[in-house]
C-alpha atoms as a PDB file:
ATOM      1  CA  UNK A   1       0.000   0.000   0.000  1.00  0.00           C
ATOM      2  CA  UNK A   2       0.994   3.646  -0.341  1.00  0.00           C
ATOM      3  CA  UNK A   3      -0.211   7.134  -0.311  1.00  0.00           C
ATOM      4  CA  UNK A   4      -1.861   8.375  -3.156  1.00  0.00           C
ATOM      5  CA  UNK A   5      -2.631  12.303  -3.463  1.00  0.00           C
ATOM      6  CA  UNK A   6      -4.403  15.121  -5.663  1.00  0.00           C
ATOM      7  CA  UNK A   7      -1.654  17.900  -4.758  1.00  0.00           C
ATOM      8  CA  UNK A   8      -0.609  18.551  -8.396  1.00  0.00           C
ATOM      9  CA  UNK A   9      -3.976  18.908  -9.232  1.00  0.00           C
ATOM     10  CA  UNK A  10      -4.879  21.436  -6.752  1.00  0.00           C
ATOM     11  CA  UNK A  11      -2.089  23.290  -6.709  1.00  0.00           C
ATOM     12  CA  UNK A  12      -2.727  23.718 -10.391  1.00  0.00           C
ATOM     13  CA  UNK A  13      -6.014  24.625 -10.042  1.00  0.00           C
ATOM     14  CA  UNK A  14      -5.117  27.064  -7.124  1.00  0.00           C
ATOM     15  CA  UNK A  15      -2.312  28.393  -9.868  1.00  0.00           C
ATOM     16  CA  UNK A  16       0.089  27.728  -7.512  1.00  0.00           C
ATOM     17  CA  UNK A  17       3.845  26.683  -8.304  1.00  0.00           C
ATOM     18  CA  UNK A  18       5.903  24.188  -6.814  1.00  0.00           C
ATOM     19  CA  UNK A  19       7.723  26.540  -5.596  1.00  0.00           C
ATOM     20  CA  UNK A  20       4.923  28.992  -4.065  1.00  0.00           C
ATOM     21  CA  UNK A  21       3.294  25.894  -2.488  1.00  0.00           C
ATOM     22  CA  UNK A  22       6.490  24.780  -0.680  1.00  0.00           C
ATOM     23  CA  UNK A  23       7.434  28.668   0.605  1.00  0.00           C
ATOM     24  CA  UNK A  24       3.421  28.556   1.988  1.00  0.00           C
ATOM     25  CA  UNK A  25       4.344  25.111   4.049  1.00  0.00           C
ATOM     26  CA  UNK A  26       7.824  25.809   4.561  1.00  0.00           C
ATOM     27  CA  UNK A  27       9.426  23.304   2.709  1.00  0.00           C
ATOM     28  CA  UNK A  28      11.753  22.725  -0.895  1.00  0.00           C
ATOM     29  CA  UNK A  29      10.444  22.982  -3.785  1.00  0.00           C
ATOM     30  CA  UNK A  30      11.933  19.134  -4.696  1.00  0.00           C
ATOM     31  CA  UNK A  31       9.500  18.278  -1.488  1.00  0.00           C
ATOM     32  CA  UNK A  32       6.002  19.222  -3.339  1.00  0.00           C
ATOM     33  CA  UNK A  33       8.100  18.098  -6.058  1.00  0.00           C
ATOM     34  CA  UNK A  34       8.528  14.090  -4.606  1.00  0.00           C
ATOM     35  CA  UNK A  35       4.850  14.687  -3.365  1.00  0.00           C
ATOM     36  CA  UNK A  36       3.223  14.729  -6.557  1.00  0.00           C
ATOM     37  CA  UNK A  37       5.190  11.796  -8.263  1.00  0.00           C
ATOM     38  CA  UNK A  38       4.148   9.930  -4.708  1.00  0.00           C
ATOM     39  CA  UNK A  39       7.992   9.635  -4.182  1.00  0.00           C
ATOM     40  CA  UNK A  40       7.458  10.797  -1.005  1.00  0.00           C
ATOM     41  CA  UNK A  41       4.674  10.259   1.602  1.00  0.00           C
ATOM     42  CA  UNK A  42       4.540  13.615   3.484  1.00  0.00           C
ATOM     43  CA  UNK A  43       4.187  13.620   7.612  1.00  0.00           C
ATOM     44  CA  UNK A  44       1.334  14.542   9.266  1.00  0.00           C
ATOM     45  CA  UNK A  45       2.357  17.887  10.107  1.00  0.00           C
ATOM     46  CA  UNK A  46       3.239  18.777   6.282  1.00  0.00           C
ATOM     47  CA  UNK A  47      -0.167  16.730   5.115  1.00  0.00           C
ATOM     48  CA  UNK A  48      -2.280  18.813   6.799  1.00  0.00           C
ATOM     49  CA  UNK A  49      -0.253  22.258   6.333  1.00  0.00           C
ATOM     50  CA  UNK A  50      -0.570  21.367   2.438  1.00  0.00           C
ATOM     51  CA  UNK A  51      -4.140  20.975   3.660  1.00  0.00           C
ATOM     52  CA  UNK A  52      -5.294  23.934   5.119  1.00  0.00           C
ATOM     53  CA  UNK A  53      -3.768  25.753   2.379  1.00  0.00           C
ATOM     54  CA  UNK A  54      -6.020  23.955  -0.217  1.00  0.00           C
ATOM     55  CA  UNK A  55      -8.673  24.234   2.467  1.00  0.00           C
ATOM     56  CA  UNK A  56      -9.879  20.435   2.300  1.00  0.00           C
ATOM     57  CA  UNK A  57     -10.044  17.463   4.367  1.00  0.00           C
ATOM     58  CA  UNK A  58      -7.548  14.987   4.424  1.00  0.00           C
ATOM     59  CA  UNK A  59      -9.195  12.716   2.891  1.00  0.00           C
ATOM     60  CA  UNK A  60      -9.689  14.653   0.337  1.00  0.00           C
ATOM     61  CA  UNK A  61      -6.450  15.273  -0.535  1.00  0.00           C
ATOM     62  CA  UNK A  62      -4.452  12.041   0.827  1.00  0.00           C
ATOM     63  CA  UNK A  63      -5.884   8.326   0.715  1.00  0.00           C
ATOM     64  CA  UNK A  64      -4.349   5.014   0.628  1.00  0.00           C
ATOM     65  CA  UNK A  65      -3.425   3.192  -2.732  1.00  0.00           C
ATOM     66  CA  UNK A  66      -2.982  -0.237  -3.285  1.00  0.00           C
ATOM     67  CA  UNK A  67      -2.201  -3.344  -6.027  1.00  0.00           C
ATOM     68  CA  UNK A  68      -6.156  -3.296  -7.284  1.00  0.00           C
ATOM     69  CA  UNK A  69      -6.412   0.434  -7.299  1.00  0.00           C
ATOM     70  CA  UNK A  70      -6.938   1.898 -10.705  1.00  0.00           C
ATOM     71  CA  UNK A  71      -6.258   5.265 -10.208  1.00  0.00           C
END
């Protein structure tokens, strides 16, 4: 299993960059970066910073993936 996401796609919409979105939760650019190719699964603390600047639920923005999971 692993952590899927929809960053890219609301940062996009948001017309955000990488960058912008990573000064707003106070980390790199290659962070948001790792997040969107679900390199990297962010902490809690970062997951719901990323969050609240989207201004969605977790579970909106963060769910679990797995072997069956077409997405």
């Amino acid at each position: 299993m692993y952590i899927k996401n929809r960053v890219r796609e609301l940062r996009t919409a948001n017309k955000l960059t990488q960058e912008e979105l990573a000064s707003k939760v106070n980390v790199t650019r290659q962070t948001i970066a790792a997040i969107e190719k679900q390199d990297y699964a962010p902490s809690l603390l970062l997951g719901l910073l990323i969050c609240r600047v989207f201004k969605v639920e977790m579970g909106e923005l963060f769910w679990l993936g797995g072997e069956n999971d077409d997405e």
